[in-house]
C-alpha atoms as a PDB file:
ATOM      1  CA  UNK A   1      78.112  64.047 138.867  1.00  0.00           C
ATOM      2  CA  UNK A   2      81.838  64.682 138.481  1.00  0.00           C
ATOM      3  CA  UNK A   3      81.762  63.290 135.062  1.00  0.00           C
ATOM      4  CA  UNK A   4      85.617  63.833 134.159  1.00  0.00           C
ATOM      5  CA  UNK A   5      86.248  60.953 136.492  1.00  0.00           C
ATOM      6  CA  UNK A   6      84.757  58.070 134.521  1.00  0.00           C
ATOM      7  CA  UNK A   7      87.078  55.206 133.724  1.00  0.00           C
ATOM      8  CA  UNK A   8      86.398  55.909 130.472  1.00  0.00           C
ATOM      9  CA  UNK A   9      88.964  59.115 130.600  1.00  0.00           C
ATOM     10  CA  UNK A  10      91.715  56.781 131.316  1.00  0.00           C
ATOM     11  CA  UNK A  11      91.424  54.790 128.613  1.00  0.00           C
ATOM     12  CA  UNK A  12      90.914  57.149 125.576  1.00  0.00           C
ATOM     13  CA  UNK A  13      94.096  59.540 124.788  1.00  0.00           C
ATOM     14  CA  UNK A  14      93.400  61.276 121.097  1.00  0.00           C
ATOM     15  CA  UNK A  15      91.789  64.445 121.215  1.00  0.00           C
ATOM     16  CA  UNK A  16      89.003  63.851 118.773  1.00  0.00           C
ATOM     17  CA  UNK A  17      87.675  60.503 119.942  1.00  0.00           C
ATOM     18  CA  UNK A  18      87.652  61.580 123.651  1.00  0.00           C
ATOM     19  CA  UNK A  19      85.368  64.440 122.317  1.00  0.00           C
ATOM     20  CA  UNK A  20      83.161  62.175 120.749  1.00  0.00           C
ATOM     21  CA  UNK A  21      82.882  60.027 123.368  1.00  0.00           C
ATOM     22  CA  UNK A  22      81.888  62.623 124.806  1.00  0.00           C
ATOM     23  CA  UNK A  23      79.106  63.459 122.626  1.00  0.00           C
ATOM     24  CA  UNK A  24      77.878  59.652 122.561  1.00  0.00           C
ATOM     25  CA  UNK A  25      78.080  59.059 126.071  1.00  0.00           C
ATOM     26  CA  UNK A  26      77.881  62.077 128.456  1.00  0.00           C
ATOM     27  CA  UNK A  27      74.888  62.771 130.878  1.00  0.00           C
ATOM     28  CA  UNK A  28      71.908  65.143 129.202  1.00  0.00           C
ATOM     29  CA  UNK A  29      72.300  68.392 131.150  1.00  0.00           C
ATOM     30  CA  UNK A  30      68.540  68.603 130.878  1.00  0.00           C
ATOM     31  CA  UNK A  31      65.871  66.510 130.682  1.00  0.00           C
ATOM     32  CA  UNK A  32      63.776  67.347 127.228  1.00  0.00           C
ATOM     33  CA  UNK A  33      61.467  64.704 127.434  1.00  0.00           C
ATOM     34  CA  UNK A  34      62.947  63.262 124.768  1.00  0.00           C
ATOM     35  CA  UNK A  35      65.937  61.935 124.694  1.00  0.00           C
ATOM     36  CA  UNK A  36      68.214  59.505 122.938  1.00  0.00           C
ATOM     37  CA  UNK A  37      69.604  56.893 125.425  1.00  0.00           C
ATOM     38  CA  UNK A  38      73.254  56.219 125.769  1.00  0.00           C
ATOM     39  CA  UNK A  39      72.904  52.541 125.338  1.00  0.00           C
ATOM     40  CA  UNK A  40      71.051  52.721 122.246  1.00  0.00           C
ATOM     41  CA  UNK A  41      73.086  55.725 120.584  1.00  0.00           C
ATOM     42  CA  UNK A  42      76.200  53.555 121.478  1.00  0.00           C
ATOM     43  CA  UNK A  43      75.151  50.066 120.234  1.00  0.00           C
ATOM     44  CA  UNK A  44      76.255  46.838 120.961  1.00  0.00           C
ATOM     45  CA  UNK A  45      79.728  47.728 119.879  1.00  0.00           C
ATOM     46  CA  UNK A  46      79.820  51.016 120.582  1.00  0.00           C
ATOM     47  CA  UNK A  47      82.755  50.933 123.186  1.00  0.00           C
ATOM     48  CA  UNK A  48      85.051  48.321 121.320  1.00  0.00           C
ATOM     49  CA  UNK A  49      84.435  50.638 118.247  1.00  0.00           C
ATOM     50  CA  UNK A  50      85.522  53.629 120.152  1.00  0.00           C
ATOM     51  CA  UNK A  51      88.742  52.106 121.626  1.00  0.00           C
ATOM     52  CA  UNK A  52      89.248  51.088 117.530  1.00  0.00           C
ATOM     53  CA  UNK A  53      89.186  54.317 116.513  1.00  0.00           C
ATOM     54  CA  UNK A  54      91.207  55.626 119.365  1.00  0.00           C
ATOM     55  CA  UNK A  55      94.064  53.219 118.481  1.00  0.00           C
ATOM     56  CA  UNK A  56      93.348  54.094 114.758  1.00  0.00           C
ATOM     57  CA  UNK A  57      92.012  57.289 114.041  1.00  0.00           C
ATOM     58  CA  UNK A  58      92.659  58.490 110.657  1.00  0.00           C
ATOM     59  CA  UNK A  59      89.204  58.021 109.292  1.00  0.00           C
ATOM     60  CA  UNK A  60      87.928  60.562 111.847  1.00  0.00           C
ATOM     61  CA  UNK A  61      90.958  63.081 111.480  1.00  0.00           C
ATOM     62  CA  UNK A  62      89.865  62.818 107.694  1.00  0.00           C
ATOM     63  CA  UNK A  63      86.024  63.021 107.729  1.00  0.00           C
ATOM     64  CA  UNK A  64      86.541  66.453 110.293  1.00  0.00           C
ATOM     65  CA  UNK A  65      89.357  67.655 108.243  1.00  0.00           C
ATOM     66  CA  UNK A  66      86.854  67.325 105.078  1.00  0.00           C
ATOM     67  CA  UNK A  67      84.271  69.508 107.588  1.00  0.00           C
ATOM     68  CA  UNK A  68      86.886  72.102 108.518  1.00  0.00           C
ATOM     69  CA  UNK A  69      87.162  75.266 108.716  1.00  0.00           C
ATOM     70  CA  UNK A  70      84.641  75.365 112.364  1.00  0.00           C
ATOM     71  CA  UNK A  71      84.970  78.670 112.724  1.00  0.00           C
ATOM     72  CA  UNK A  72      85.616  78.409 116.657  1.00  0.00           C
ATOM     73  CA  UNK A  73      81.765  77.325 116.285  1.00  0.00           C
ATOM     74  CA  UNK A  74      81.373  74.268 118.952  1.00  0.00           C
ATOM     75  CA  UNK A  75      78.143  73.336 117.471  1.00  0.00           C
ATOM     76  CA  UNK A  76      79.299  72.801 114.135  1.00  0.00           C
ATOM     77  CA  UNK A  77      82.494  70.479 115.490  1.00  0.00           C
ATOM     78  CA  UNK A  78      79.982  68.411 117.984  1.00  0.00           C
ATOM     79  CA  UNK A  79      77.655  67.894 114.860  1.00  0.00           C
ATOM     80  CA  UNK A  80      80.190  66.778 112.996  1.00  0.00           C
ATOM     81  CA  UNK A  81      81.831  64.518 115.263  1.00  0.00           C
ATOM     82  CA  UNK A  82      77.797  62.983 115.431  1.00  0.00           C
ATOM     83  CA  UNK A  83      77.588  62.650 112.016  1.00  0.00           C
ATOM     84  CA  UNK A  84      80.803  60.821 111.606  1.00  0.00           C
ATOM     85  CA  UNK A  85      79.213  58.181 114.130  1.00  0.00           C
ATOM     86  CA  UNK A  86      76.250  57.937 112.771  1.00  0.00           C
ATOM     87  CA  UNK A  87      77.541  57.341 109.067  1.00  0.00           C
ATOM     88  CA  UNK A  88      80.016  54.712 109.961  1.00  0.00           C
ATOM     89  CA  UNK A  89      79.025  52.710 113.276  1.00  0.00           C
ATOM     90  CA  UNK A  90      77.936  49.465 112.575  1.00  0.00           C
ATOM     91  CA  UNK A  91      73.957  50.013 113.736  1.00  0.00           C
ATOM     92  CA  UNK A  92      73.484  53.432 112.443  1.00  0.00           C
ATOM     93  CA  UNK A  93      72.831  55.025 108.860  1.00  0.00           C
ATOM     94  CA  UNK A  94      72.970  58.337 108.253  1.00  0.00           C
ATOM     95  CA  UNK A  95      69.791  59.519 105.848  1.00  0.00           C
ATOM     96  CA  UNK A  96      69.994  63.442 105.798  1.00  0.00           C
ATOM     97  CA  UNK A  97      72.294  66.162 107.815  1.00  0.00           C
ATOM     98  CA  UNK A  98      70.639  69.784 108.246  1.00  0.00           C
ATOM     99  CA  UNK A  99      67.736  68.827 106.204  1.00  0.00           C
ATOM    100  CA  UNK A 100      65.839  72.097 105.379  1.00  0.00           C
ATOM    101  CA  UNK A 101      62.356  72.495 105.648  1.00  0.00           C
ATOM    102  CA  UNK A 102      60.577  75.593 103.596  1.00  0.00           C
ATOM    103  CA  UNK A 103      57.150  76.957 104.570  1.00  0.00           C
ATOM    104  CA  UNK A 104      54.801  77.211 101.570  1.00  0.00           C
ATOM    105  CA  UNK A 105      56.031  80.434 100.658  1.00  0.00           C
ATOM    106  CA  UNK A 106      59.051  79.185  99.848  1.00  0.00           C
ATOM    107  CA  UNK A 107      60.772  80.591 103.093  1.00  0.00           C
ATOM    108  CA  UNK A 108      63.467  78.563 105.398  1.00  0.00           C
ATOM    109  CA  UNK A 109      61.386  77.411 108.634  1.00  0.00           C
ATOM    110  CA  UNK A 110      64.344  75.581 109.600  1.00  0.00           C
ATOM    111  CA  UNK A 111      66.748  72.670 109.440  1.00  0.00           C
ATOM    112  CA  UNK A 112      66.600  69.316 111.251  1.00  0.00           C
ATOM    113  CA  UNK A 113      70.144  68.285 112.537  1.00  0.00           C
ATOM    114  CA  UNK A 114      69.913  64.492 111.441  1.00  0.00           C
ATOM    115  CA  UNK A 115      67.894  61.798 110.261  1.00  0.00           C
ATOM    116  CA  UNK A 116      69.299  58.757 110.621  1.00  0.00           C
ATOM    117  CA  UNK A 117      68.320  55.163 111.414  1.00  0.00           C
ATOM    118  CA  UNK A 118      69.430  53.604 114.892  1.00  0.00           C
ATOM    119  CA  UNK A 119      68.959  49.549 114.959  1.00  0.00           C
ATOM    120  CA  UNK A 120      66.569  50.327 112.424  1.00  0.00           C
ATOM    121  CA  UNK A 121      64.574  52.603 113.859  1.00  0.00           C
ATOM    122  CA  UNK A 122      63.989  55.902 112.119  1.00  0.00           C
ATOM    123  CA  UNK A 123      64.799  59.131 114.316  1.00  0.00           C
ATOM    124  CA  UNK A 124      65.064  62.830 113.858  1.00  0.00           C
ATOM    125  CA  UNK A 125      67.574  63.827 116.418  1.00  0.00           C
ATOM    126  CA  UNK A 126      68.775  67.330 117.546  1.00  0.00           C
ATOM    127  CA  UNK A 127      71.801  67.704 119.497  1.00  0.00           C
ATOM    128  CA  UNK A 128      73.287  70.359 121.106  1.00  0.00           C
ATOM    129  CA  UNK A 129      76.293  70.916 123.868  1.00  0.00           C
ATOM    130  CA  UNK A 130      75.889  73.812 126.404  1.00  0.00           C
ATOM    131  CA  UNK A 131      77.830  74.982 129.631  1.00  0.00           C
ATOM    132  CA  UNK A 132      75.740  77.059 131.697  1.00  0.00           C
ATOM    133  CA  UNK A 133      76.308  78.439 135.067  1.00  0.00           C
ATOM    134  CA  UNK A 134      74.908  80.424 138.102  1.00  0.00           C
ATOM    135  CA  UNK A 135      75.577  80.697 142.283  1.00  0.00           C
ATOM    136  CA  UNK A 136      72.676  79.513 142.789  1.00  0.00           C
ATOM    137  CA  UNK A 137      72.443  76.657 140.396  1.00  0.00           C
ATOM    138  CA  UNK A 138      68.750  77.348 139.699  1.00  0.00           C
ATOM    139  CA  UNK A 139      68.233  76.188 136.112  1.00  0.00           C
ATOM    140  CA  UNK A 140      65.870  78.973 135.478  1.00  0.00           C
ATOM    141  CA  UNK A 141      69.176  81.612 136.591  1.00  0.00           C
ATOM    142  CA  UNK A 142      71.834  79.641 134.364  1.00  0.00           C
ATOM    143  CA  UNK A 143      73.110  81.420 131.776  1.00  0.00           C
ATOM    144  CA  UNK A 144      76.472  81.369 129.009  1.00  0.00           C
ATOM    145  CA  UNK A 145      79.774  82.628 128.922  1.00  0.00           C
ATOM    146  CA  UNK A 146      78.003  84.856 126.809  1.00  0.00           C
ATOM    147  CA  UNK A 147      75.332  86.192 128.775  1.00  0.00           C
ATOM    148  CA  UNK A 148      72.492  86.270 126.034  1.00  0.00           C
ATOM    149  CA  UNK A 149      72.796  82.746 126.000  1.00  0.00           C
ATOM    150  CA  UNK A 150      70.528  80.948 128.956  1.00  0.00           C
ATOM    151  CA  UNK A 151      69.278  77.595 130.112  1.00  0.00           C
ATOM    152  CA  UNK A 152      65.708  78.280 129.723  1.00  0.00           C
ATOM    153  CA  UNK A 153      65.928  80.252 126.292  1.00  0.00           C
ATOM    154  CA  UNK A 154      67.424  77.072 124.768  1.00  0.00           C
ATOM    155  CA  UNK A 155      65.422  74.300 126.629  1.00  0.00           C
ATOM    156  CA  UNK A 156      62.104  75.828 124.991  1.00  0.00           C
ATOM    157  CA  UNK A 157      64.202  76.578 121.711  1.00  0.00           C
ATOM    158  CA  UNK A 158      65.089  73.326 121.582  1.00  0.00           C
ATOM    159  CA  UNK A 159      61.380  71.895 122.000  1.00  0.00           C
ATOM    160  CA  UNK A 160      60.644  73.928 118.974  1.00  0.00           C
ATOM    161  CA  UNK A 161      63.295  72.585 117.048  1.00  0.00           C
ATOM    162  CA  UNK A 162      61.995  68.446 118.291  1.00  0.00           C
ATOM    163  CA  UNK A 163      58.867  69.152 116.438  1.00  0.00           C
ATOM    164  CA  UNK A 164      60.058  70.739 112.993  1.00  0.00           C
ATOM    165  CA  UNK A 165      59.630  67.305 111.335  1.00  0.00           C
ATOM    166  CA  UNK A 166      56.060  67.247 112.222  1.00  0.00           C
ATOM    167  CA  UNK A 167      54.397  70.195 110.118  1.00  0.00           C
ATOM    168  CA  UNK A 168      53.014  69.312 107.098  1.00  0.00           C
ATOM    169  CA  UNK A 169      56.137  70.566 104.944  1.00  0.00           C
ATOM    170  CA  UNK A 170      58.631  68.354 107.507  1.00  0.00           C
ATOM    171  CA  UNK A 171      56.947  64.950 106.748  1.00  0.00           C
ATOM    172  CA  UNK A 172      57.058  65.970 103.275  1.00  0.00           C
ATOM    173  CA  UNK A 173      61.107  66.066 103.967  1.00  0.00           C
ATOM    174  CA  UNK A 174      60.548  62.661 105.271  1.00  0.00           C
ATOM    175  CA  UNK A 175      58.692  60.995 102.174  1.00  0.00           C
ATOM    176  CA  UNK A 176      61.202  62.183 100.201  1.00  0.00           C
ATOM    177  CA  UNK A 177      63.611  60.156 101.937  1.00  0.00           C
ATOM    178  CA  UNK A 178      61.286  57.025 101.720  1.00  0.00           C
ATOM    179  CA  UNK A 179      60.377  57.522 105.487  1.00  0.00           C
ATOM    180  CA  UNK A 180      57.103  56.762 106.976  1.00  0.00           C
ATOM    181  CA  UNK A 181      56.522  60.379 109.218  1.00  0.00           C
ATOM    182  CA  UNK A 182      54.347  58.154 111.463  1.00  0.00           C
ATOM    183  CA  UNK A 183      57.414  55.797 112.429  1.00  0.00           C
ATOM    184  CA  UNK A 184      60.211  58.788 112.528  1.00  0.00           C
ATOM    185  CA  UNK A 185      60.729  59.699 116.566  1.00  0.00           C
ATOM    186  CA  UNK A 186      61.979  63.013 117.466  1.00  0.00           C
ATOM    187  CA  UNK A 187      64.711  62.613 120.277  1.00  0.00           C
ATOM    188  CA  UNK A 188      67.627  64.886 121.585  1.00  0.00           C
ATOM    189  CA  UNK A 189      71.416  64.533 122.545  1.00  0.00           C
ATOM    190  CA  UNK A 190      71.566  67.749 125.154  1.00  0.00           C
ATOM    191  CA  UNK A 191      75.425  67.461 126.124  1.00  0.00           C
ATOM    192  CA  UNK A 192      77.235  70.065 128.715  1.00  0.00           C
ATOM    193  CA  UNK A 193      78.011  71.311 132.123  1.00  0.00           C
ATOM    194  CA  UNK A 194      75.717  72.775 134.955  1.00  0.00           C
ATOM    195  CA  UNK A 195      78.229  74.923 137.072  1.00  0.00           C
ATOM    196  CA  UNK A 196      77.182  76.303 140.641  1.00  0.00           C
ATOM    197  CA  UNK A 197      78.389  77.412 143.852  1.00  0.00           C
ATOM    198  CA  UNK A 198      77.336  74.167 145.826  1.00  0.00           C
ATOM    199  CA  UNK A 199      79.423  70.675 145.655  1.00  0.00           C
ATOM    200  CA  UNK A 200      76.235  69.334 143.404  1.00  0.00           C
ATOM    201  CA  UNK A 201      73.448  70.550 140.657  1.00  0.00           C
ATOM    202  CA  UNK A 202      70.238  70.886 142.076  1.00  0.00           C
ATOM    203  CA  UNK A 203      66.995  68.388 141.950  1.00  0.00           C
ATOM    204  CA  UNK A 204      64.970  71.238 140.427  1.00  0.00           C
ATOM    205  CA  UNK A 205      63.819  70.638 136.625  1.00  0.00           C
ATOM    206  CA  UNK A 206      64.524  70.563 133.597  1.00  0.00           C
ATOM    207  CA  UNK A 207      68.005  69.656 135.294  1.00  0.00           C
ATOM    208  CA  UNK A 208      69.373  66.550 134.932  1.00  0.00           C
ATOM    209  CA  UNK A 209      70.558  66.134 139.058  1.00  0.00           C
ATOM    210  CA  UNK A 210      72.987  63.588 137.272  1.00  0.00           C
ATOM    211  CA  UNK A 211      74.428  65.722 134.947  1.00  0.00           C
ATOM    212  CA  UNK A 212      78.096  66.596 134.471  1.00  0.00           C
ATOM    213  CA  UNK A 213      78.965  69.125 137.165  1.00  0.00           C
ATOM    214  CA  UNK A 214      81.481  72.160 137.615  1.00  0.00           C
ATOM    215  CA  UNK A 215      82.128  74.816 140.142  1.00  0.00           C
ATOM    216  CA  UNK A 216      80.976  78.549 139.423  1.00  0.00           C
ATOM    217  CA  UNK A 217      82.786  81.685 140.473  1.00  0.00           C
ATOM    218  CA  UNK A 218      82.390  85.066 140.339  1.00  0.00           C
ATOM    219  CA  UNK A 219      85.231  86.419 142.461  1.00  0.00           C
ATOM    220  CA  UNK A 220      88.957  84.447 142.579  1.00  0.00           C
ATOM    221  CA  UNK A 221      88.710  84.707 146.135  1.00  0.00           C
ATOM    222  CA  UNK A 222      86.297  81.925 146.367  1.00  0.00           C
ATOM    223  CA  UNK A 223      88.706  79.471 144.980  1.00  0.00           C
ATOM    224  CA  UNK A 224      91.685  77.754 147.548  1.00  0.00           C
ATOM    225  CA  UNK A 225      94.392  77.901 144.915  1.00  0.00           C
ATOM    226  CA  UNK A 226      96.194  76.708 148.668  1.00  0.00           C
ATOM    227  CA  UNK A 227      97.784  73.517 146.907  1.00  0.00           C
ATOM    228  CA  UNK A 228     100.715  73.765 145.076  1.00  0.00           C
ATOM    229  CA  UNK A 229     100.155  70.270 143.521  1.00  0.00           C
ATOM    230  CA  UNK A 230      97.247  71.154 141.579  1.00  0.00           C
ATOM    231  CA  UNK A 231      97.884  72.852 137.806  1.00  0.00           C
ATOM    232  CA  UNK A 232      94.997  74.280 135.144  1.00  0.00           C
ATOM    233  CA  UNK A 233      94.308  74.591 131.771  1.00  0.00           C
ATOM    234  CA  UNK A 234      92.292  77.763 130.666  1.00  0.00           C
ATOM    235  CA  UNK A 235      90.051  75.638 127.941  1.00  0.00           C
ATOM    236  CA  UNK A 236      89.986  76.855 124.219  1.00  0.00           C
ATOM    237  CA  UNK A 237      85.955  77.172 123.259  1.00  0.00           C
ATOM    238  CA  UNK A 238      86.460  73.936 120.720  1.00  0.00           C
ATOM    239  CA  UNK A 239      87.889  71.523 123.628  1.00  0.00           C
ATOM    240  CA  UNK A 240      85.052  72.027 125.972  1.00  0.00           C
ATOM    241  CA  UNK A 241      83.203  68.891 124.862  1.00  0.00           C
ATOM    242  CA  UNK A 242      85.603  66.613 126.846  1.00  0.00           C
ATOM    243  CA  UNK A 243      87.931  66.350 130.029  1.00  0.00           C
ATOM    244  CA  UNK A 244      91.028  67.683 129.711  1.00  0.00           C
ATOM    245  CA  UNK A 245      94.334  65.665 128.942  1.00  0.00           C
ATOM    246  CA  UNK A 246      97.249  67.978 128.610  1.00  0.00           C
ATOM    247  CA  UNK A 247     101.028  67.527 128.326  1.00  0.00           C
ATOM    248  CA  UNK A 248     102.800  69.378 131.148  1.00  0.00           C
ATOM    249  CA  UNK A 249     104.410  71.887 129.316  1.00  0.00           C
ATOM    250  CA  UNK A 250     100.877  73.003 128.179  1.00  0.00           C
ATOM    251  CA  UNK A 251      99.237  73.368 132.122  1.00  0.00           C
ATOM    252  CA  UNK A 252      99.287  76.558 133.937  1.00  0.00           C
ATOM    253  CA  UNK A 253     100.016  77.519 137.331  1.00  0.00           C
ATOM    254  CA  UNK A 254      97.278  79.492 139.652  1.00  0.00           C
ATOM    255  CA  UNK A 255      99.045  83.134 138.935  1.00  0.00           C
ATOM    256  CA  UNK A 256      97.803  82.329 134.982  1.00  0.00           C
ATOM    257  CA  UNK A 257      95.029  81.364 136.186  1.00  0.00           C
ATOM    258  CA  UNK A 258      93.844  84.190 138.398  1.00  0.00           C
ATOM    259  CA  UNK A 259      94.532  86.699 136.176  1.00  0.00           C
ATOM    260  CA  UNK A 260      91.743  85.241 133.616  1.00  0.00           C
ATOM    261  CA  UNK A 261      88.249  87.284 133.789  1.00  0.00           C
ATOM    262  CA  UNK A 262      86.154  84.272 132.575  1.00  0.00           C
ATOM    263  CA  UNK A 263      86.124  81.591 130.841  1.00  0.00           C
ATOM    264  CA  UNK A 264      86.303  77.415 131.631  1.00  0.00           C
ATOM    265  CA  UNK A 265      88.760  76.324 133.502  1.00  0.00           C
ATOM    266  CA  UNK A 266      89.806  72.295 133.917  1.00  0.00           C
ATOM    267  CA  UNK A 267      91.973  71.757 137.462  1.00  0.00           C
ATOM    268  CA  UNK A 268      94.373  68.768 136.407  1.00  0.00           C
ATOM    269  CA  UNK A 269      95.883  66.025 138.165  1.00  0.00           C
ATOM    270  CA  UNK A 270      98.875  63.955 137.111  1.00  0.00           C
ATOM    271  CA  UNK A 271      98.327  60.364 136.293  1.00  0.00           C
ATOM    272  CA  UNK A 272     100.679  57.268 135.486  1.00  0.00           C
ATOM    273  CA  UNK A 273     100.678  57.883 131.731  1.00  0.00           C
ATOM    274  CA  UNK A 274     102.305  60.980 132.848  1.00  0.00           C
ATOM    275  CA  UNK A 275      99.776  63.784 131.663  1.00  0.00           C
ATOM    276  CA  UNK A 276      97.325  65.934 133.239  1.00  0.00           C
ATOM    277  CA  UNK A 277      93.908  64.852 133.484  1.00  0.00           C
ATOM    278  CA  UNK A 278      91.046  66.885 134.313  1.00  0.00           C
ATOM    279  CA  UNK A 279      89.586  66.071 137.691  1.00  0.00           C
ATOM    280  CA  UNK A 280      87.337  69.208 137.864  1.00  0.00           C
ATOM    281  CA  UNK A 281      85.624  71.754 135.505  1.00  0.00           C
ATOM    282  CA  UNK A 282      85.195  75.509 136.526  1.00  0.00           C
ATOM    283  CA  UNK A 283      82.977  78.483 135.001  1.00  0.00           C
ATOM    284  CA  UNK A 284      84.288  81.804 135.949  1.00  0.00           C
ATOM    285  CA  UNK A 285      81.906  84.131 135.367  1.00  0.00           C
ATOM    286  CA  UNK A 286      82.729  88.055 134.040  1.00  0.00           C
ATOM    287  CA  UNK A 287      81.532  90.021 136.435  1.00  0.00           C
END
């Protein structure tokens, strides 16, 4: 799935609401068994409260300003933008953020992203917002721009993380916030990109074969940079989370391009509201 293509992109034009659109509405890049549906994480109102906020966004620019510095940290911005939804959309209330639970030793065993309440239902959700990559598009190959970082590592870390609330000491987190541990679910938000070689992700699990999808390259060679239409955008870490919209003096031409070792990289097309808009995502790999 070519994600950057939804109708949604043409709609939305400030920076921070196009990233959390992205975080409320993207496809999971894998399946944990777990997760937190679109519809329901949107609402009823979801989208009209979106284009609100897009016409109108001060109250976001000031609740991430309040959150700042990120420290180039994606995680940290993504939660953030989360937390801002689920403290002031109509169907949501935010209960706790990073809620730490301590072993009986008094030790850190961890920290539970949110608990919130969705149409009144109580939920411990994790989210997190990965771009992994590999020729083959085998999940169990897909690693990070940093190559420490890989698919499987996180899919299992993740499971861990799903069932922190459910220790002894984690429902005790939960009483204290007047919670019933029986009624709290644990779901995830898993946002990202799946890059590989071939023109779609593979039907091989935990994949999501409808996930968001990018092309992955090793060598530059690989790529037809043929048309001299098309202009790029090498992608700063914190503007992954959503496509691309950039002013024309900010695109790049193939030469910039090619000399890059690795990073993301969105290919741009120009629309009638006269900026780029990403059409396709790339991973080049350092190799």
């Amino acid at each position: 799935m070519n994600y950057s293509l939804d109708a949604l992109w043409w709609r939305l034009t400030d920076p921070d609401v196009r990233a959390l659109a992205s975080v409320l509405t993207a496809p999971a890049l894998w399946h944990s068994g777990a997760e937190l549906g679109v519809r329901e994480l949107l609402g009823d109102k979801g989208f009209r409260y979106l284009l609100d906020l897009d016409g109108n966004p001060e109250s976001l620019r000031q609740y991430l300003s309040a959150h700042h510095p990120f420290g180039n940290r994606l995680g940290w911005y993504a939660e953030s933008l989360l937390a801002f939804w689920l403290e002031t959309a109509p169907h949501t209330v935010l209960l706790a953020q990073n809620a730490v639970v301590q072993n009986e030793q008094g030790q850190t065993a961890g920290a539970a992203d949110f608990i919130a309440l969705v149409n009144g239902q109580p939920y411990h959700i994790e989210l997190t917002c990965k771009y992994y990559g590999s020729r083959s598009g085998r999940p169990s190959e897909m690693i990070g721009l940093n190559l420490h970082d890989s698919l499987p590592d996180k899919a299992a870390k993740l499971g861990q993380q799903t069932a922190l609330l459910q220790t002894e000491a984690g429902q005790g987190v939960l009483r204290g916030l007047g919670l019933q541990p029986q009624q709290v679910r644990a779901v995830t938000v898993v946002r990202g990109i799946a890059f590989s070689a071939a023109a779609q992700p593979v039907n091989q699990a935990p994949l999501n074969p409808y996930c968001w999808h990018g092309l992955y390259i090793e060598d530059w060679s690989e790529y037809d940079f043929s048309d001299g239409l098309k202009r790029y955008y090498a992608l700063p870490r914190m503007d992954f989370l959503a496509p691309a919209r950039i002013a024309e003096n900010a695109t790049q031409g193939a030469d910039d391009i090619r000399n890059l070792k690795s990073g993301l990289i969105a290919e741009l097309e120009r629309r009638p509201d006269g900026y780029w808009h990403e059409v396709k995502r790339l991973m080049k790999a350092s190799c």
